[in-house]
Protein backbone atom coordinates (compact mmCIF):
# COMPACT_ATOMS: atom_id res chain seq x y z
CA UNK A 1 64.85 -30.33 -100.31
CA UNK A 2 63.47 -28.17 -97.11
CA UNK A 3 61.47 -28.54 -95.19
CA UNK A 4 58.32 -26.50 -95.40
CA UNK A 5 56.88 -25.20 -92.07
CA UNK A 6 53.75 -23.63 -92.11
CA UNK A 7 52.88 -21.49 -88.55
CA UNK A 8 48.80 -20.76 -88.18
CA UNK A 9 49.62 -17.43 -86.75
CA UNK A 10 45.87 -17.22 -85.63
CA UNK A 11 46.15 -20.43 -83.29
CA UNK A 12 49.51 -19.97 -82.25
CA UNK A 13 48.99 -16.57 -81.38
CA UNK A 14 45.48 -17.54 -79.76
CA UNK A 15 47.33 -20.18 -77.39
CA UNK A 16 49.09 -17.46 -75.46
CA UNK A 17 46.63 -15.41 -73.21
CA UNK A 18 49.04 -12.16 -73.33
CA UNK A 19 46.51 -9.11 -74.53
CA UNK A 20 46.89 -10.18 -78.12
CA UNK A 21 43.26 -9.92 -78.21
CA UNK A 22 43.84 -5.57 -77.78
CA UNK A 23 45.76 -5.95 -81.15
CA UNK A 24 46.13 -8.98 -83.48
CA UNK A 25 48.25 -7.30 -86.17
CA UNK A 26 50.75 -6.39 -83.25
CA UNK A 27 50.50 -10.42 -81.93
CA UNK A 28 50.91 -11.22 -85.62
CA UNK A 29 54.58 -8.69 -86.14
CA UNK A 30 55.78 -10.20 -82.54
CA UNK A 31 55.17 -14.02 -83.91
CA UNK A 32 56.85 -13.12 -87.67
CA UNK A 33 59.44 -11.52 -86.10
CA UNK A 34 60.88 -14.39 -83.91
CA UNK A 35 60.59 -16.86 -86.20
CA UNK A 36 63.58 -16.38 -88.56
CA UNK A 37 65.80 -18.31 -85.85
CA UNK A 38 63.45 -21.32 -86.74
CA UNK A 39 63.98 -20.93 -90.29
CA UNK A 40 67.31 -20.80 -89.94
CA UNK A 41 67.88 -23.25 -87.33
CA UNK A 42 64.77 -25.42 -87.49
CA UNK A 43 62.78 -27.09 -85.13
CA UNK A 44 62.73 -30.20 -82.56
CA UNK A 45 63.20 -33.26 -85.46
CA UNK A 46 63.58 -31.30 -88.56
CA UNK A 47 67.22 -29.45 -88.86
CA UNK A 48 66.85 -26.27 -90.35
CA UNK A 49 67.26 -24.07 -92.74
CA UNK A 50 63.31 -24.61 -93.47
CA UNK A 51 60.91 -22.76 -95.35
CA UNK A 52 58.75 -21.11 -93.18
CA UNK A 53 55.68 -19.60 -94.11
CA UNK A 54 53.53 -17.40 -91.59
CA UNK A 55 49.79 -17.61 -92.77
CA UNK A 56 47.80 -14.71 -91.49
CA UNK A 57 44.05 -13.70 -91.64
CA UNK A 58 41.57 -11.06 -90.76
CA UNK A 59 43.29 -8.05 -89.44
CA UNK A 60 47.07 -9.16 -89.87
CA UNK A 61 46.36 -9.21 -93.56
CA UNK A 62 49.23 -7.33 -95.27
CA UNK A 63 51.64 -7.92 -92.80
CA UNK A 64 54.79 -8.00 -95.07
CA UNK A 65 57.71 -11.07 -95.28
CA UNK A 66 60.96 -10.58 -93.51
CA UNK A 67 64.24 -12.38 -94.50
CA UNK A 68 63.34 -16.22 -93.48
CA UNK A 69 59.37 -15.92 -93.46
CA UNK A 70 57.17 -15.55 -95.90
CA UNK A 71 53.63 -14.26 -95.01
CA UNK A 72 50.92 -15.34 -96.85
CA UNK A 73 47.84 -13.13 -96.01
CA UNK A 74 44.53 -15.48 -96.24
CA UNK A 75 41.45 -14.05 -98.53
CA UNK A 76 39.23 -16.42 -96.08
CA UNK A 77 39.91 -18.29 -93.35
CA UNK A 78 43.70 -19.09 -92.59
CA UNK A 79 42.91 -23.01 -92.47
CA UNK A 80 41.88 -23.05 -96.06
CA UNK A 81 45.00 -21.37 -96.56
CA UNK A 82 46.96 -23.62 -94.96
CA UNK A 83 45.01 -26.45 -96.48
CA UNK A 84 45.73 -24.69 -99.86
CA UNK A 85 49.82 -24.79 -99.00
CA UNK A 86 50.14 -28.49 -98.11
CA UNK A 87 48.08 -29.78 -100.91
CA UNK A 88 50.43 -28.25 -103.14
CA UNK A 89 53.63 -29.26 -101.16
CA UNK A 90 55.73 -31.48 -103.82
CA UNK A 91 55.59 -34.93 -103.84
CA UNK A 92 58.44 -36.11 -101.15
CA UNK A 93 59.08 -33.18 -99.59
CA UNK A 94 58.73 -32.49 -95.62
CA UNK A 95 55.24 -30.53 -94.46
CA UNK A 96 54.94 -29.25 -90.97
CA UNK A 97 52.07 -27.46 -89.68
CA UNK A 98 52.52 -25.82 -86.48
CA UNK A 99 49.12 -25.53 -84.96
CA UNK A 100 46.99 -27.28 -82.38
CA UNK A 101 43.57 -26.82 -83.69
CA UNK A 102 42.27 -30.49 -84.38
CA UNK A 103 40.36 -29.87 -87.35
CA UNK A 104 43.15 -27.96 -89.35
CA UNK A 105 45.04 -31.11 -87.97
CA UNK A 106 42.66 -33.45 -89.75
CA UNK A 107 42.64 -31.53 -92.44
CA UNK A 108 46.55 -31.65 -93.58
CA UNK A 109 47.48 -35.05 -92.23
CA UNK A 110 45.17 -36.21 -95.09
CA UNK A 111 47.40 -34.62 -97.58
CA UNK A 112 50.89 -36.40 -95.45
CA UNK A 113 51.78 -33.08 -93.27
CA UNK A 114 53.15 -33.28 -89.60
CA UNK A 115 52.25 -31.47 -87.45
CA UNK A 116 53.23 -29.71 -84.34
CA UNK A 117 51.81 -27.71 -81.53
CA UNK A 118 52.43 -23.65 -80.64
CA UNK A 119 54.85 -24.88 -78.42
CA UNK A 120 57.66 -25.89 -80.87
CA UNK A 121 58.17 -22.01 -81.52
CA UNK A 122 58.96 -21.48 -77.57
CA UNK A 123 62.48 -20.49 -77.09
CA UNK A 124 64.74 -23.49 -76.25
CA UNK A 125 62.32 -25.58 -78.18
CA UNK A 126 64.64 -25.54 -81.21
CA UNK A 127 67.17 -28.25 -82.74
């Protein structure tokens, strides 16, 4: 079974201070568009291909899938989303968060999900 990865686009977009401010649904297509090479190849400890889901909020909303990530647009905030995901990971299987806000951390470790800073999706990070 894959591994699911689930990317807080909010926080790992946040952790880079590069204008994304001027236009978050931009920030949000730059960070779904480099992530299929994760999906396919995985990440630092868990050989890919993974499932990778990209969970967007506010003003990314409606940003659409690619091949390799699946977008799931949040109808509150993107934690409860995310909270929402790994609660209904199946019994067994792999759950990586990719985030470093402490309270989403909290959050999904209760439910058995890793997780893993905004770094981990920095080129050369990968397996």
């Amino acid at each position: 079974m894959r591994t699911l990865v689930i990317v807080d686009a909010a926080n790992v977009i946040g952790s880079v201070p590069d204008g994304w401010w001027r236009d978050r649904r931009g920030a949000a297509e730059r960070l779904r568009d480099r992530l299929p090479v994760f999906a396919a190849e995985g990440l630092p400890g868990h050989s890919g291909p993974v499932e990778l889901v990209l969970v967007v909020e506010g003003a990314a909303r409606g940003l659409e899938s690619v091949p390799g990530v699946r977008v799931e647009s949040a109808p509150g905030t993107g934690d409860d989303k995310i909270v929402e995901l790994v609660s209904g990971c199946e019994p067994g299987r792999r759950c990586v968060v990719i985030t470093a806000d402490r309270g989403l951390r909290q959050r999904v470790e209760a439910y058995g999900a890793q997780c893993a800073g905004p770094r981990t999706l920095q080129p050369g990070e990968r397996t």
